[in-house]
Protein backbone atom coordinates (compact mmCIF):
# COMPACT_ATOMS: atom_id res chain seq x y z
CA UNK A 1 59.35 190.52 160.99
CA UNK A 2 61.08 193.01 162.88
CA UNK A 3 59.51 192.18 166.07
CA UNK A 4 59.18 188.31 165.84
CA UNK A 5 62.54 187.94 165.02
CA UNK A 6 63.52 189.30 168.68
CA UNK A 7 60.93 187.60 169.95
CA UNK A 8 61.90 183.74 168.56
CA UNK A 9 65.49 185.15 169.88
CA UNK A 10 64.42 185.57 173.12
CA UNK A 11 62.64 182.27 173.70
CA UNK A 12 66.04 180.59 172.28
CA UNK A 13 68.07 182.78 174.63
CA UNK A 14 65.76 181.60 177.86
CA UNK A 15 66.50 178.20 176.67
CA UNK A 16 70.27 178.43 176.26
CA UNK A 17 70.88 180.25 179.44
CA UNK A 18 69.22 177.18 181.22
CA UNK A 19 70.91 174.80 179.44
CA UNK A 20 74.35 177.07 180.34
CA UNK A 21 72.85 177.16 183.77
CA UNK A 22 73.18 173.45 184.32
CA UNK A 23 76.84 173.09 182.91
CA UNK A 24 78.00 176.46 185.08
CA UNK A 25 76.66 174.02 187.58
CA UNK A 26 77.96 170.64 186.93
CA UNK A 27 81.43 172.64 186.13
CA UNK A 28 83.64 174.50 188.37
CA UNK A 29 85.83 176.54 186.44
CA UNK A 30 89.53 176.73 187.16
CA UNK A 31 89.37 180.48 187.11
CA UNK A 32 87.44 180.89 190.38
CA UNK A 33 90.24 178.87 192.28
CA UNK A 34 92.87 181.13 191.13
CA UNK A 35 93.98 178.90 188.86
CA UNK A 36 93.41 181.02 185.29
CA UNK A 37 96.57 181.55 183.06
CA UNK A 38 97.33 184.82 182.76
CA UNK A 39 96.61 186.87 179.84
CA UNK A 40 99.71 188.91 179.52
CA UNK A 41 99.54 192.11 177.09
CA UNK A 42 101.89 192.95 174.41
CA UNK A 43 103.86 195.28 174.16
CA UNK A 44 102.16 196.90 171.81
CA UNK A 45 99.16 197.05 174.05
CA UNK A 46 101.28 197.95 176.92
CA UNK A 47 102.56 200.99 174.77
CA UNK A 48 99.26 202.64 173.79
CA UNK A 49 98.15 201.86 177.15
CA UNK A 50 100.54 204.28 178.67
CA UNK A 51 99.00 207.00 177.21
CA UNK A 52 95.30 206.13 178.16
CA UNK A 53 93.57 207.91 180.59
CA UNK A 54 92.94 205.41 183.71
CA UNK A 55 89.65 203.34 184.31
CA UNK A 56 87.29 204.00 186.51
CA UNK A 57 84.48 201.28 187.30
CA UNK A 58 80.83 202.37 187.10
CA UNK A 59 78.36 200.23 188.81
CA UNK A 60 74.45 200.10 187.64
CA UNK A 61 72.40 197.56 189.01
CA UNK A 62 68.84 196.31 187.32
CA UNK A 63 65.46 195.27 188.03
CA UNK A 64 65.06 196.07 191.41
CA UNK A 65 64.45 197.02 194.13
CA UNK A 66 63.47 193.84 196.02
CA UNK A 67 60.23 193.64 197.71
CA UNK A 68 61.29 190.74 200.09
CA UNK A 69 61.02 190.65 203.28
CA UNK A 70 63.34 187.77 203.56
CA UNK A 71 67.70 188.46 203.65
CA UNK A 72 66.38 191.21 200.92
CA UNK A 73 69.08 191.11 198.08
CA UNK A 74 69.03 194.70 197.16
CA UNK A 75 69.63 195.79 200.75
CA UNK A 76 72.46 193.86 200.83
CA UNK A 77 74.12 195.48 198.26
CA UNK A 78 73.25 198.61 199.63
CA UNK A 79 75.45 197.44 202.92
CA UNK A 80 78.39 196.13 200.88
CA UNK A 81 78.32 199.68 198.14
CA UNK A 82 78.75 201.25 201.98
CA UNK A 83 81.20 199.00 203.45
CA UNK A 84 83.09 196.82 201.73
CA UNK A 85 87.24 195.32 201.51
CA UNK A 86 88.14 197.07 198.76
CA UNK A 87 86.30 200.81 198.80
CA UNK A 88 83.78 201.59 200.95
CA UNK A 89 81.54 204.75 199.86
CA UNK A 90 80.83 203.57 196.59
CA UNK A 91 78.13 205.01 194.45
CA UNK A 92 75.55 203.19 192.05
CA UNK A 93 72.86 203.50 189.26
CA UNK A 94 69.72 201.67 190.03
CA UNK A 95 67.70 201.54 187.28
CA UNK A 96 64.39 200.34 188.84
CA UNK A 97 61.27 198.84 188.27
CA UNK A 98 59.10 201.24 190.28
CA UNK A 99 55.64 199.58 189.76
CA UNK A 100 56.16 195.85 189.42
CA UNK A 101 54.56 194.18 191.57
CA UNK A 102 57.51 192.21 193.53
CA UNK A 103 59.69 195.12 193.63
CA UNK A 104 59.14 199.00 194.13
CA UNK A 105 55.31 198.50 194.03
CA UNK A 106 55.53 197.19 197.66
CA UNK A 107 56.09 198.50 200.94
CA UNK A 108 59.52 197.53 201.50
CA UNK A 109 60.96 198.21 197.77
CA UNK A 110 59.61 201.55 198.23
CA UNK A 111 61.90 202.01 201.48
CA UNK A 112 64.29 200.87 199.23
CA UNK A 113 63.83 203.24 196.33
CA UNK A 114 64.20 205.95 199.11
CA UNK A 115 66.85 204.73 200.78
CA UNK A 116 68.85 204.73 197.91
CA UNK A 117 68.43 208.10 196.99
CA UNK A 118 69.26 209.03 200.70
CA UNK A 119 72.48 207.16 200.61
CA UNK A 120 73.70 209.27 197.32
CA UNK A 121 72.62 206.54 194.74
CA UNK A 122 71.36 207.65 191.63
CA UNK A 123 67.66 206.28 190.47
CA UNK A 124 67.14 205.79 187.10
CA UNK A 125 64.34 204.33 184.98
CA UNK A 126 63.82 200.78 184.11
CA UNK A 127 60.35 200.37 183.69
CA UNK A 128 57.21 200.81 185.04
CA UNK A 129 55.17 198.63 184.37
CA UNK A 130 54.13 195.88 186.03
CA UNK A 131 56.29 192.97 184.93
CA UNK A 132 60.04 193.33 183.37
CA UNK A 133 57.95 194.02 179.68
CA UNK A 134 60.18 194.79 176.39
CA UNK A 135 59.38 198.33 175.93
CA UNK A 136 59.69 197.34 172.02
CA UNK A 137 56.44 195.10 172.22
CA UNK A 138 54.00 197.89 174.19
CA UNK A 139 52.12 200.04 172.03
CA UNK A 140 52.77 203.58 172.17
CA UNK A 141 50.21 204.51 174.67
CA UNK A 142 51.46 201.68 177.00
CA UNK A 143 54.91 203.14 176.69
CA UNK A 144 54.12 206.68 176.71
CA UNK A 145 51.99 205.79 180.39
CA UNK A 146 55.09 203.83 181.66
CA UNK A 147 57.25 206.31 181.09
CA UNK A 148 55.12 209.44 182.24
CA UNK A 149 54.03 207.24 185.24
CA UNK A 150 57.79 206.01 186.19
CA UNK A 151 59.45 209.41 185.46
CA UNK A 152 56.44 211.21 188.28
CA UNK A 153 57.36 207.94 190.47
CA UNK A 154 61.10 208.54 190.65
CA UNK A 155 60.83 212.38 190.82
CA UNK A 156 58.60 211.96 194.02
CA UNK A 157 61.42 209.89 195.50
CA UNK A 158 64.16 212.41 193.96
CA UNK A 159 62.54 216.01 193.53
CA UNK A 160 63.77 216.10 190.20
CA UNK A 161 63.61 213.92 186.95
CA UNK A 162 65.30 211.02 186.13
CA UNK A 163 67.83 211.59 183.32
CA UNK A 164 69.03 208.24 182.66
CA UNK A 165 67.35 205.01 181.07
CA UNK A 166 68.29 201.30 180.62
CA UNK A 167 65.45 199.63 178.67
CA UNK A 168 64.64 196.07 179.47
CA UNK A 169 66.67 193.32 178.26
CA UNK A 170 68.25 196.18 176.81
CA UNK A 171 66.36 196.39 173.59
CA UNK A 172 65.59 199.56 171.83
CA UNK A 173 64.63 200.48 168.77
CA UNK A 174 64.23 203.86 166.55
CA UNK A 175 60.74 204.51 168.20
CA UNK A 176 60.76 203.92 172.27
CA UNK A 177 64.46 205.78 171.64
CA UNK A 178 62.48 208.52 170.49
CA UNK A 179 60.09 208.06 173.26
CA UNK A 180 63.06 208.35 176.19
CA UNK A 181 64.32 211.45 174.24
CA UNK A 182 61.05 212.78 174.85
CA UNK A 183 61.40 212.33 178.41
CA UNK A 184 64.60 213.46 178.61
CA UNK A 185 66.21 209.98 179.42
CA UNK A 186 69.43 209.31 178.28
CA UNK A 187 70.15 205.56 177.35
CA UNK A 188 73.07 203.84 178.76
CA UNK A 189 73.63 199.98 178.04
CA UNK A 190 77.18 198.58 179.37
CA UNK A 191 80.72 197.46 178.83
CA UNK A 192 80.67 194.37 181.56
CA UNK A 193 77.96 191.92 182.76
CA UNK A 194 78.17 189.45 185.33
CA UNK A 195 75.73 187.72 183.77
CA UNK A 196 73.29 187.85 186.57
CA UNK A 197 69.80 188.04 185.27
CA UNK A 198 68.81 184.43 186.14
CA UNK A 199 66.81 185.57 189.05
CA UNK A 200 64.50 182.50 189.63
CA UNK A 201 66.94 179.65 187.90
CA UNK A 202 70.34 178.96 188.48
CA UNK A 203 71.35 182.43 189.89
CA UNK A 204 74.92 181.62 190.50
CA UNK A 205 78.34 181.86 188.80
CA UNK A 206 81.64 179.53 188.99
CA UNK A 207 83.35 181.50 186.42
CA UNK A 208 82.83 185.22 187.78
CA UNK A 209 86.64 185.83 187.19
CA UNK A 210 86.93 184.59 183.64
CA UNK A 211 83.80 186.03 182.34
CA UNK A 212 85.03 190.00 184.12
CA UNK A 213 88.53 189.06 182.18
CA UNK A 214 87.11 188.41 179.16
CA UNK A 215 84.41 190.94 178.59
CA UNK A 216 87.33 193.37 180.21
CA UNK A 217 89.90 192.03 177.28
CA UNK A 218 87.38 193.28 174.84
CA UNK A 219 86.99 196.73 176.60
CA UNK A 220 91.19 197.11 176.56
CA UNK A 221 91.20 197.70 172.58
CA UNK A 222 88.87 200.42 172.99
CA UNK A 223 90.73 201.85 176.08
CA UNK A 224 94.02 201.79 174.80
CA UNK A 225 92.75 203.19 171.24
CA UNK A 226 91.59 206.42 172.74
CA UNK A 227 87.85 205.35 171.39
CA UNK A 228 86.14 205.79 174.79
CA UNK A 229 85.45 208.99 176.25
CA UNK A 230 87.21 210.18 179.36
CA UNK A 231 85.34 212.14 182.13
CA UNK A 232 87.15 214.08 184.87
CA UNK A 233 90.15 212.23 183.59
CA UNK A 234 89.44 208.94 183.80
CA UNK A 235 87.27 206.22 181.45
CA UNK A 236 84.03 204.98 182.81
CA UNK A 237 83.57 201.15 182.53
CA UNK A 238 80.13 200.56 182.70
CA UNK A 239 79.09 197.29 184.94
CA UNK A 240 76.29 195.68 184.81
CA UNK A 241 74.84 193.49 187.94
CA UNK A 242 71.00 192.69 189.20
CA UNK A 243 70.21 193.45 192.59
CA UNK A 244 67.03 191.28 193.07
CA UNK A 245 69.86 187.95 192.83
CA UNK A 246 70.64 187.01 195.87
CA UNK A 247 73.70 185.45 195.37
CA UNK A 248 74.88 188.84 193.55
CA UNK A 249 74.14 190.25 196.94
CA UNK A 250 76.29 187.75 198.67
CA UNK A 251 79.39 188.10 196.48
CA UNK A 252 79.19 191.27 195.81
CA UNK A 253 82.71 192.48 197.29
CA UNK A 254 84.04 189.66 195.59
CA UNK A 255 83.18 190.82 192.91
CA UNK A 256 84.43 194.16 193.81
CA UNK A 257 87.95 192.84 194.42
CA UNK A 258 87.78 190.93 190.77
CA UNK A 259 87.33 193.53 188.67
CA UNK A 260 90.19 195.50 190.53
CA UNK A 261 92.53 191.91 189.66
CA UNK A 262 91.08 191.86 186.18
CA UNK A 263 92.16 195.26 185.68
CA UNK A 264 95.45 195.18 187.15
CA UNK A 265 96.00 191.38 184.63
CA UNK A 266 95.24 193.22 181.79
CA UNK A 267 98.17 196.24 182.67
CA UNK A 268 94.39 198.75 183.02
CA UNK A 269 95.32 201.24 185.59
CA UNK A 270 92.72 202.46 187.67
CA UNK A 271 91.89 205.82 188.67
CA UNK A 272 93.40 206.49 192.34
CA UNK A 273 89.50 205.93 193.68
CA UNK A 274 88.74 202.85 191.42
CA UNK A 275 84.84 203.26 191.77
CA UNK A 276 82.70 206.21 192.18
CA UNK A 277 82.16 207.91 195.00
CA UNK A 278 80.70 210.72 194.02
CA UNK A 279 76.84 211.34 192.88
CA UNK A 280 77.18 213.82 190.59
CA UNK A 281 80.65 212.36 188.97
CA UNK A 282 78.78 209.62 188.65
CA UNK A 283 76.58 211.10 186.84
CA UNK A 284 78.63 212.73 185.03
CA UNK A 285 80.62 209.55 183.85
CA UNK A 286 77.02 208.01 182.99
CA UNK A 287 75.90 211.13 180.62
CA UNK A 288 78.81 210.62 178.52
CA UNK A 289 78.68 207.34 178.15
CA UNK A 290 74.98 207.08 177.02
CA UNK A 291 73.91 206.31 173.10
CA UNK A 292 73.44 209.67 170.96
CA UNK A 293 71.87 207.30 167.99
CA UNK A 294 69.34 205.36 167.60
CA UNK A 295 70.85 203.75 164.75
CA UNK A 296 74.15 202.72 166.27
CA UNK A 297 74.18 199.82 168.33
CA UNK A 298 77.25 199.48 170.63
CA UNK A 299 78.64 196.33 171.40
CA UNK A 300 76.91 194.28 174.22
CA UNK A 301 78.54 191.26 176.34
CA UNK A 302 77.74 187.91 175.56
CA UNK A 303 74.87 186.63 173.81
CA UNK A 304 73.10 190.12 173.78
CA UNK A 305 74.95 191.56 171.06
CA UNK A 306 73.85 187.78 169.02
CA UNK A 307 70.32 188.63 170.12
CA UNK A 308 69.93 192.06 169.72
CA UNK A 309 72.11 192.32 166.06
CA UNK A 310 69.25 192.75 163.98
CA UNK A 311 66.93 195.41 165.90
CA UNK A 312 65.73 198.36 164.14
């Protein structure tokens, strides 16, 4: 029961984000035009806020690299993370597929895979095998392979082993956490999503700007309670994008410049270099904000958490 309850889950979820696909289409959201109402924080808010340490955005992006030879998406963000309005420099997780077979199994994603190491990136493990597979559903020998096979892929690229791991779809359970663990992979999930995974559907988003505030509202209580974790004093907020959508790629300093808005809305100030630009800060940042548990499940955005709830 414990795995076809996910998996009913998940064919709902593909059906519900293409049903939300076609509204975000037919509906352009106020938000996006600059047009949102404000959400204003109390004073009680504005209080314990005072005393927080300042954010600091964290950028991971998943599923790639791209293998196309075609305006490739994950170069792209590899131009913008360089050069950009709002701070150029900035440093990323990529948590890669290395052997799938449209991404760092080719030619070109393996450029890619190097050329983000080069560029002070940090590569961490995704999966390895050959399509975007729920580590959950692989027996243990298909796990064990993917992980000994993507761990020797990424230290080639690297010269040393990956320490960080974002499973697929994000699901995990008590035994492939035991299996990163074994690997030394620390699991990190995320605090924001732009809600990007629709690579072959409708890949865009009218409502970039409400969803950041939103999932950022939700991240304030934490914040301003003390119950995040602060690393060279500041408080990683984990974002999650995917570098294989194209329009991702083509917004991506907008989306740059709306979290910074989000943040300032919501009275969250931001360290004095708002996103890392540091590898091993970032790493750092990433360490301490991975899961120690198997058994606790942190909050995901959106429909994940819904989907995920019941997973042990």
């Amino acid at each position: 029961m414990s795995v076809l309850l996910p998996s009913f889950r998940f064919t709902l979820l593909r059906q519900l984000c293409l049903l939300c696909g076609l509204v975000l289409a037919l509906n352009v959201q106020a938000e996006d035009l600059a047009a949102a109402t404000p959400t204003v924080a109390s004073t009680a808010t504005h209080n314990a806020a005072s005393t927080a340490a300042p954010i600091r955005f964290l950028l991971t992006f998943d599923d790639g690299p791209s293998g196309s030879d075609f305006a490739n998406p994950s170069a792209r963000v590899l131009d913008v993370l360089a050069r950009n309005s709002v701070q150029s420099g900035i440093k990323a997780i990529f948590f890669v597929q290395t052997r799938a077979y449209r991404s760092g199994a080719t030619e070109i994603g393996k450029a890619l895979l190097q050329r983000e190491h080069d560029e002070g990136h940090i590569l961490a493990f995704h999966t390895a095998t050959t399509s975007h597979a729920n580590h959950r559903f692989l027996e243990p020998a298909e796990l064990e392979l993917a992980l000994s096979e993507g761990c020797a892929d990424l230290q080639g690229y690297t010269g040393s082993a990956p320490k960080l791991v974002r499973p697929p779809f994000w699901s995990y359970d008590a035994r492939t956490f035991a299996a990163y663990q074994a690997h030394g992979l620390s699991l990190l999930l995320t605090d924001l999503s732009a809600n990007d995974g629709k690579i072959w559907g409708v890949n865009f988003s009218l409502s970039k700007r409400r969803n950041m505030l939103k999932q950022l509202s939700v991240v304030r209580e934490l914040w301003r309670k003390d119950e995040m974790p602060v690393v060279d004093g500041s408080t990683p907020v984990v974002v999650a994008f995917h570098d294989l959508n194209r329009y991702t790629a083509s917004v991506l300093d907008d989306y740059l410049q709306i979290l910074l808005e989000v943040a300032k809305e919501l009275e969250m100030p931001t360290a004095s270099k708002a996103f890392y630009h540091e590898t091993d800060a970032l790493e750092r940042a990433a360490l301490a904000r991975s899961v120690r548990d198997a058994s606790i499940k942190p909050r995901l955005p959106g429909l994940w958490n819904w989907l995920w709830q019941s997973d042990n």
